[in-house]
C-alpha atoms as a PDB file:
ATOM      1  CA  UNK A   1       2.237  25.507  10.438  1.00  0.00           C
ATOM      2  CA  UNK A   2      -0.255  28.341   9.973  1.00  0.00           C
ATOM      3  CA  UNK A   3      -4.475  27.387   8.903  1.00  0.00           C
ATOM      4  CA  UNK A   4      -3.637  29.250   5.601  1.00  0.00           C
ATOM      5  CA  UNK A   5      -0.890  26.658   4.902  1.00  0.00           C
ATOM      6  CA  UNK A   6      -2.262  23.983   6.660  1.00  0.00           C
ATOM      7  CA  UNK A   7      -4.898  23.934   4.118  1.00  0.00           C
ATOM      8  CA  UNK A   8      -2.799  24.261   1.241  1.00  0.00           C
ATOM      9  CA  UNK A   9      -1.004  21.420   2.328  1.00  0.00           C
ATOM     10  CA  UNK A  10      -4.698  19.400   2.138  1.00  0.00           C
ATOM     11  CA  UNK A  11      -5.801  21.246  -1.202  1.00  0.00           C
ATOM     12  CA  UNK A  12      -2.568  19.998  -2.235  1.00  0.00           C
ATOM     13  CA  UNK A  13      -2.842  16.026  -0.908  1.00  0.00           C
ATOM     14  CA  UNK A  14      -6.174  16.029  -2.373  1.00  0.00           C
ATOM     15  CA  UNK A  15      -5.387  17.184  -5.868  1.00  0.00           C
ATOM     16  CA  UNK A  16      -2.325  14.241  -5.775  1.00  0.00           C
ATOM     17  CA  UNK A  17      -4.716  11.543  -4.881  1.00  0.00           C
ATOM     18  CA  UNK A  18      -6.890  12.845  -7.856  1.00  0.00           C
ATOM     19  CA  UNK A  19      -4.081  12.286 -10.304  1.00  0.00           C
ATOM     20  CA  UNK A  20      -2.732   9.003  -8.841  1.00  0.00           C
ATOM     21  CA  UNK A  21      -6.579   7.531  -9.178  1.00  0.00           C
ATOM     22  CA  UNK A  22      -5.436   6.799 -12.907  1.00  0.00           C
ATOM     23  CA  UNK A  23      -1.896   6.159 -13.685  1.00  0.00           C
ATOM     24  CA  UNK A  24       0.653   6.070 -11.195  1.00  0.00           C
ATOM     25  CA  UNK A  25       4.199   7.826 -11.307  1.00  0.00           C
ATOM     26  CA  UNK A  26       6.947   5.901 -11.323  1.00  0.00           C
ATOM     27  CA  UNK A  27       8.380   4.984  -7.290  1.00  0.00           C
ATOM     28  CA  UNK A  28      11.591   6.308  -6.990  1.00  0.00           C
ATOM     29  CA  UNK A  29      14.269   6.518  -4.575  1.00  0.00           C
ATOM     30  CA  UNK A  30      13.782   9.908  -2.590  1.00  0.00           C
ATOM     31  CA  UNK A  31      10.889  10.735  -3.447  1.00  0.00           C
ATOM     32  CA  UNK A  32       7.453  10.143  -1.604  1.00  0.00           C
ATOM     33  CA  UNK A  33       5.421   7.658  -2.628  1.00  0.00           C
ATOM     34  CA  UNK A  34       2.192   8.192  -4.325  1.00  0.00           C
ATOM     35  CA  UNK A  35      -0.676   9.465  -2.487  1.00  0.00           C
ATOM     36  CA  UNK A  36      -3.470   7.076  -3.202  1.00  0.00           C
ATOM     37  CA  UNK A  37      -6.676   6.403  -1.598  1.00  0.00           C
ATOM     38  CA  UNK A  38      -7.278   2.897   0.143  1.00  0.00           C
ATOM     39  CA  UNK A  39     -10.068   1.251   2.317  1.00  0.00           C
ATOM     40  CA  UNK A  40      -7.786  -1.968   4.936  1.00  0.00           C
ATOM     41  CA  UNK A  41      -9.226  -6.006   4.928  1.00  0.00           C
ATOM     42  CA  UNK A  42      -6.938  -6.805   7.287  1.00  0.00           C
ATOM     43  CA  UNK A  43      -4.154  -5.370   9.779  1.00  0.00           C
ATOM     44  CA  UNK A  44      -3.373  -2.540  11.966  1.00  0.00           C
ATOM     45  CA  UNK A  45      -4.712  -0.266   9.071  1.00  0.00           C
ATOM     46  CA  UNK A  46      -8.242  -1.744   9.195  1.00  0.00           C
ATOM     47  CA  UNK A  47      -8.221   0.405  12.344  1.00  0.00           C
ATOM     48  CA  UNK A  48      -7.382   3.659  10.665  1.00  0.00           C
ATOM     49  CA  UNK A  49      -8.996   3.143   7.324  1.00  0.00           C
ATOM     50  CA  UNK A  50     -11.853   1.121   7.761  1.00  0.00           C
ATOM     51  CA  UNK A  51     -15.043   0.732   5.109  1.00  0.00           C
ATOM     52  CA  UNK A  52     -17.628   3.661   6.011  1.00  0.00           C
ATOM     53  CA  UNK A  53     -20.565   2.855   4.388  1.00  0.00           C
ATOM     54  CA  UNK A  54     -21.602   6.280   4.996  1.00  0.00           C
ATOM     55  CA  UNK A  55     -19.113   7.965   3.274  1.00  0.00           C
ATOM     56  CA  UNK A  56     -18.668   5.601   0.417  1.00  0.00           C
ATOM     57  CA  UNK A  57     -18.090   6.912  -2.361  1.00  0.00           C
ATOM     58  CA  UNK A  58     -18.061  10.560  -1.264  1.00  0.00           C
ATOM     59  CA  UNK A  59     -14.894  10.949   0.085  1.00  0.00           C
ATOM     60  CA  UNK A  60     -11.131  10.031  -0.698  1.00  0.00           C
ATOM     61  CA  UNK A  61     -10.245   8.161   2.101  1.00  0.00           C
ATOM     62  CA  UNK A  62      -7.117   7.628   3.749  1.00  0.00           C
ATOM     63  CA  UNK A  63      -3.455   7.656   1.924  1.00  0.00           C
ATOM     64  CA  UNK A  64      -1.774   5.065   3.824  1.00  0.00           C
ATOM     65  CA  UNK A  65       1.815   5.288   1.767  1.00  0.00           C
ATOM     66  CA  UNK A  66       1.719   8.852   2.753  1.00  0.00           C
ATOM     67  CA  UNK A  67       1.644   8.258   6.390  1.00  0.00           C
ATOM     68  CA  UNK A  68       4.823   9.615   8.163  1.00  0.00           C
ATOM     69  CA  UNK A  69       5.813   6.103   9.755  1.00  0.00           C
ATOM     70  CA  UNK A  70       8.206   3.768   8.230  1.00  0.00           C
ATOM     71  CA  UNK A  71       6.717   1.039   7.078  1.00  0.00           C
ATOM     72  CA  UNK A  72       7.151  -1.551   3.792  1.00  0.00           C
ATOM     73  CA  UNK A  73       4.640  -1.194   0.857  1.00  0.00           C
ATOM     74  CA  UNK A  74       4.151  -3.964  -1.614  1.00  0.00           C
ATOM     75  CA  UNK A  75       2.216  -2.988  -4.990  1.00  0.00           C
ATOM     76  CA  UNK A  76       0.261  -5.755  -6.156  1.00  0.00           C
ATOM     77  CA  UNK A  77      -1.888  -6.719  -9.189  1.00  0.00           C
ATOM     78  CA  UNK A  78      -2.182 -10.320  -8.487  1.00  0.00           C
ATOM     79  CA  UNK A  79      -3.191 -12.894  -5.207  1.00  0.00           C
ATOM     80  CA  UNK A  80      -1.452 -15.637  -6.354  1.00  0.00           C
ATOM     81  CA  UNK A  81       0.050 -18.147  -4.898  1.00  0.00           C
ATOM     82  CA  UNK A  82       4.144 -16.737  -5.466  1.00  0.00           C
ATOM     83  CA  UNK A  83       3.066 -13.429  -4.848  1.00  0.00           C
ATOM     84  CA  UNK A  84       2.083 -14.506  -1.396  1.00  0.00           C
ATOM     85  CA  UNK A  85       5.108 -16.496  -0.752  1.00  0.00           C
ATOM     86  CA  UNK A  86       6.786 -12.765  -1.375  1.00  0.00           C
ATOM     87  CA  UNK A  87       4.435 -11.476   0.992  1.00  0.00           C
ATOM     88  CA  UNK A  88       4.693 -13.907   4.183  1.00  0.00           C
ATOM     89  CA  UNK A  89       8.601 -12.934   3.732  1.00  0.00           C
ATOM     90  CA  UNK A  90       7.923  -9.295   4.278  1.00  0.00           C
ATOM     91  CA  UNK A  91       5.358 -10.333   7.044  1.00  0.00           C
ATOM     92  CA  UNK A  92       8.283 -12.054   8.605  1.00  0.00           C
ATOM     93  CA  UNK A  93      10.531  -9.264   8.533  1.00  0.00           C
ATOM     94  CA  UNK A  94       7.936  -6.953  10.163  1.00  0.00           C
ATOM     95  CA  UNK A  95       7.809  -9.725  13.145  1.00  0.00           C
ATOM     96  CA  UNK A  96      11.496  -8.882  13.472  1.00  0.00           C
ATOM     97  CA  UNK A  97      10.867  -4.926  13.070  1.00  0.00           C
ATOM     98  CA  UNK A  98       7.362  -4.091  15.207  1.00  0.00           C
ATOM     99  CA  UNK A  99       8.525  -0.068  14.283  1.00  0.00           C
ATOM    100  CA  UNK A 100       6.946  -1.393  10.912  1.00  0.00           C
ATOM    101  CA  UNK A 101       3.787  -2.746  11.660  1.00  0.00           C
ATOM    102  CA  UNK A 102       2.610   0.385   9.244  1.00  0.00           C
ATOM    103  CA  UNK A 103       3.519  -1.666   6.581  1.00  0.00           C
ATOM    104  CA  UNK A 104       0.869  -2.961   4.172  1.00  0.00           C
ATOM    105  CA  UNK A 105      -0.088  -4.667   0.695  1.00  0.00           C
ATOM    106  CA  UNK A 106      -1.762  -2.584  -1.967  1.00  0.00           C
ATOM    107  CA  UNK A 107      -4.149  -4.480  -3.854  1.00  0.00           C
ATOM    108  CA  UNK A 108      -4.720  -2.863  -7.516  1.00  0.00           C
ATOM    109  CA  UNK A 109      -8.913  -3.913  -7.853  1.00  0.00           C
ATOM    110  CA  UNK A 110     -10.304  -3.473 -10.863  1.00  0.00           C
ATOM    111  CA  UNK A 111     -13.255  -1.341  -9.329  1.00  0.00           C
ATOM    112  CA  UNK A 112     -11.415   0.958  -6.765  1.00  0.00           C
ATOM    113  CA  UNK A 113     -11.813   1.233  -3.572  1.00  0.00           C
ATOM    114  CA  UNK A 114     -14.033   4.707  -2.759  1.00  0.00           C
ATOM    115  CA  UNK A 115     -14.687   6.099  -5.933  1.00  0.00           C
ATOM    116  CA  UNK A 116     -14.773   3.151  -8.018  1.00  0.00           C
ATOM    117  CA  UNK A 117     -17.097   0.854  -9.476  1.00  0.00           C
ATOM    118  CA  UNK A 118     -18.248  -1.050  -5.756  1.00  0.00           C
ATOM    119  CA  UNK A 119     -21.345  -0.301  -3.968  1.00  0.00           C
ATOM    120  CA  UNK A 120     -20.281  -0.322  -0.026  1.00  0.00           C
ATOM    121  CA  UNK A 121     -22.086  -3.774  -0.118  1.00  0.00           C
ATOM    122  CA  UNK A 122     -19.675  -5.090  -2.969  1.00  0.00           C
ATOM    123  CA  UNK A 123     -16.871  -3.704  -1.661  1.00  0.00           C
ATOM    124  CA  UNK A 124     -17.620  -4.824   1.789  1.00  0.00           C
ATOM    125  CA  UNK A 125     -17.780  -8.667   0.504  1.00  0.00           C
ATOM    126  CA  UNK A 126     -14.142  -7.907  -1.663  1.00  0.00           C
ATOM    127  CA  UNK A 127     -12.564  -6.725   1.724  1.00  0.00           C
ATOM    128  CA  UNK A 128     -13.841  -9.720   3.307  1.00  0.00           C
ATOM    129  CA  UNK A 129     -12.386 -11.793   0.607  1.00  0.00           C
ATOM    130  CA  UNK A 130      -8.971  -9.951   1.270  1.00  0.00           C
ATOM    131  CA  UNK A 131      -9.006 -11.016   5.152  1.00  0.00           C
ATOM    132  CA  UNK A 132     -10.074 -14.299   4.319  1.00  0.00           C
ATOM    133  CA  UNK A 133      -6.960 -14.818   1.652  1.00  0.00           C
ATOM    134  CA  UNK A 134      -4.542 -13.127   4.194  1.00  0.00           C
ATOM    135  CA  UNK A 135      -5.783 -15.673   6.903  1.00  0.00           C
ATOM    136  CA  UNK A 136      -5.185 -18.928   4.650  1.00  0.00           C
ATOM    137  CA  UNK A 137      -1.795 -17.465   3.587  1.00  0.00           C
ATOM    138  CA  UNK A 138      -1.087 -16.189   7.008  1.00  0.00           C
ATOM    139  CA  UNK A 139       0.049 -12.932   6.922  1.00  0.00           C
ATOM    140  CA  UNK A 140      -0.016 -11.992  11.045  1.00  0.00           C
ATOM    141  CA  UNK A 141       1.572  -8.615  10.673  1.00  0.00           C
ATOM    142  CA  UNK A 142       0.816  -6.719   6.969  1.00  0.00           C
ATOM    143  CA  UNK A 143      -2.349  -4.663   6.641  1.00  0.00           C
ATOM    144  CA  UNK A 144      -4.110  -5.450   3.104  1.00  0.00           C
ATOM    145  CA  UNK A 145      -5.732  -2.489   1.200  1.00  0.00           C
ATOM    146  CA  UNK A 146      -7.579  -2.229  -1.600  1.00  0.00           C
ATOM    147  CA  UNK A 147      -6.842   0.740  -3.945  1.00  0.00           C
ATOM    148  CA  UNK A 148      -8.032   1.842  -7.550  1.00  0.00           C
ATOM    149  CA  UNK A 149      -5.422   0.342  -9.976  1.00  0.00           C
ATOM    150  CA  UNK A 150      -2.587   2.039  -9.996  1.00  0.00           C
ATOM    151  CA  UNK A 151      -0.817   1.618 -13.181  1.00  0.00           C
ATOM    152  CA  UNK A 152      -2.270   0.793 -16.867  1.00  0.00           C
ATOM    153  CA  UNK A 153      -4.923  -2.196 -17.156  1.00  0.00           C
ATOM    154  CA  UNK A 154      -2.788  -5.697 -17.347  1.00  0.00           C
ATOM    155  CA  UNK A 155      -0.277  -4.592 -15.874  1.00  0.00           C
ATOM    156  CA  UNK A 156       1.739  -7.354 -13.682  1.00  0.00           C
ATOM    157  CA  UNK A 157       4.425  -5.624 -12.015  1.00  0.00           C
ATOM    158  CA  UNK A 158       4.928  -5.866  -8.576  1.00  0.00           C
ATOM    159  CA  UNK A 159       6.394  -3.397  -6.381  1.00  0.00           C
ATOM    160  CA  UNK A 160       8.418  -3.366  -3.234  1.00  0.00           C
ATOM    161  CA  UNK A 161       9.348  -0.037  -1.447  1.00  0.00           C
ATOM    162  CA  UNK A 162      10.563   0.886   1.892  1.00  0.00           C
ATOM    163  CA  UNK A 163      10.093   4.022   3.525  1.00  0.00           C
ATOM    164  CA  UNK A 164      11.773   5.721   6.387  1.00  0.00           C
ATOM    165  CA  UNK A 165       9.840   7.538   9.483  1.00  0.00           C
ATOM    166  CA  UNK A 166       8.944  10.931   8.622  1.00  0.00           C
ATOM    167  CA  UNK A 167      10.998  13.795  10.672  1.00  0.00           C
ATOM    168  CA  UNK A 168       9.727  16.834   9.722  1.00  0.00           C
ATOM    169  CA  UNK A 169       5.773  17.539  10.481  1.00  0.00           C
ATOM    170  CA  UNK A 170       3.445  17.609   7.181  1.00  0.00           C
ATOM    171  CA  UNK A 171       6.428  15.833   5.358  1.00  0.00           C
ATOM    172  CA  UNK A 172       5.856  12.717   3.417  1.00  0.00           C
ATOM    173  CA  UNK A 173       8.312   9.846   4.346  1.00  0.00           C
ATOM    174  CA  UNK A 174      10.910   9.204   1.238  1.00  0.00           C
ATOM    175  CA  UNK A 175      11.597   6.197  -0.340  1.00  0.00           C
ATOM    176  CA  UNK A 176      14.593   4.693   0.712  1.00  0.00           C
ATOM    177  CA  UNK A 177      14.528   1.118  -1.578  1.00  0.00           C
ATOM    178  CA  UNK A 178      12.172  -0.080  -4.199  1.00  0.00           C
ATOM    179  CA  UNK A 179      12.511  -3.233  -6.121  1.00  0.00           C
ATOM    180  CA  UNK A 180       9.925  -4.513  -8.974  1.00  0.00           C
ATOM    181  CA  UNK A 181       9.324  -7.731 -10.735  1.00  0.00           C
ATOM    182  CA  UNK A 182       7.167  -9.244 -13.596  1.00  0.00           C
ATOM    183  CA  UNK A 183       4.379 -11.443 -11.988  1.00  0.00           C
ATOM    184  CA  UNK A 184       6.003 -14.220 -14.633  1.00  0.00           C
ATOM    185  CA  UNK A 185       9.197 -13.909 -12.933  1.00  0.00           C
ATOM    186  CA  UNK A 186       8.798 -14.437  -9.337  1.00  0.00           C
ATOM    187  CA  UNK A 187      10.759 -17.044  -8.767  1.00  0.00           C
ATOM    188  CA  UNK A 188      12.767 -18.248  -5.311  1.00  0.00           C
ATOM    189  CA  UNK A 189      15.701 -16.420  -7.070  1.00  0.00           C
ATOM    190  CA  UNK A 190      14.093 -13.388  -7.172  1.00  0.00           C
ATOM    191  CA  UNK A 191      12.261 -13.348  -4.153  1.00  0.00           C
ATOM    192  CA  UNK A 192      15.578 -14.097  -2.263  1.00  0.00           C
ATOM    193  CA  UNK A 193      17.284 -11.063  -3.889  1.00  0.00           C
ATOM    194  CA  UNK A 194      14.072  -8.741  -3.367  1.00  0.00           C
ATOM    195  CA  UNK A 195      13.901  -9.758   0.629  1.00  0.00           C
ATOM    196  CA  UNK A 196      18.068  -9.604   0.922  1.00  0.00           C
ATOM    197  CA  UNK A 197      17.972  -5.938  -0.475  1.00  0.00           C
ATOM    198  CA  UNK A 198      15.252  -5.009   1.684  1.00  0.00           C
ATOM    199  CA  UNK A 199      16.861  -6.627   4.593  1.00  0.00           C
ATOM    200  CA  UNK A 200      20.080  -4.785   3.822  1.00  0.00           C
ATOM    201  CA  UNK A 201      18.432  -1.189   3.558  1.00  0.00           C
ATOM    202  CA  UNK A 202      16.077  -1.679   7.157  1.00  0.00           C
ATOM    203  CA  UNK A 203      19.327  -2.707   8.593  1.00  0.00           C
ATOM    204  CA  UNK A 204      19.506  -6.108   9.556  1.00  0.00           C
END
């Protein structure tokens, strides 16, 4: 790729990450996934995307659901307790698959997570929070991230998605399953069918 379209191609990630800092498109099948700016608690992502004090603030940050390698992402408004019992499942399916240790949870924070409503201080002692709930629920394997909310205020949807690795350079990775459920209704039911859907499209 040439500097003249290299750039374009940035111009063009960092006008996307603008728009997805409010409402979120919808995830769909074939399509990338949202770029949206994140700073990692916890996981193999705290070592790309780590809290920079120095930068706070200033800069976007990393997109990790734009990153070419396939990995799981799981959308969430909420900590609670069934939420997590969603989450150790995906953790134990990235055990099984180590070509997904990409994969990571996307907390929706009220304040954001670079341009938001933190100081680096604040935001420092809600990432420690996140490592300290991933430790006492624990998830081994899936990064946590904090992002700015990405859909309208109260919402409780959670999202699943699964992306394949990238093959073509400067590509986003496509969604290859999503799945969604109402915080209300996260039952063992629906957990089951969520994880045996995923399971079915990794290839297990």
């Amino acid at each position: 790729m040439q500097r003249s379209q290299q750039l374009s191609f940035l111009v063009a990630a960092v006008c996307l990450a603008a728009s997805a800092s409010g409402q979120q498109r919808a995830i769909e099948v074939g399509k990338a996934l949202p770029v949206t700016s994140a700073t990692a608690a916890t996981g193999p992502w705290l070592e790309r995307a780590p809290l920079n004090p120095a930068t706070y603030g200033q800069t976007r940050g990393v997109s990790p659901a734009t990153s070419p390698e396939a990995k799981i992402v799981l959308y969430t408004p909420t900590l609670s307790e069934d939420f997590f019992k969603l989450a150790r499942r995906v953790d134990s399916l990235i055990e099984k698959h180590p070509e997904l240790k990409w994969s990571f949870v996307q907390v929706s924070d009220p304040k954001g997570a670079q341009r938001g409503g933190y100081t680096a201080d604040e935001l420092k002692t809600r990432l420690a929070e996140l490592k300290t709930l991933a430790e006492s629920h624990e998830l081994k394997h899936l990064s946590l991230v904090v992002a700015a909310p990405a859909a309208r205020p109260g919402s409780s949807t959670i999202t699943l998605a699964f992306t394949k690795q990238s093959t073509a350079k400067y590509q986003h990775p496509v969604v290859a399953w999503t799945g969604q459920t109402d915080e209300a209704k996260l039952d063992r039911a629906t957990i089951e069918k969520l994880i045996g859907e995923l399971s079915a499209t990794i290839g297990e």
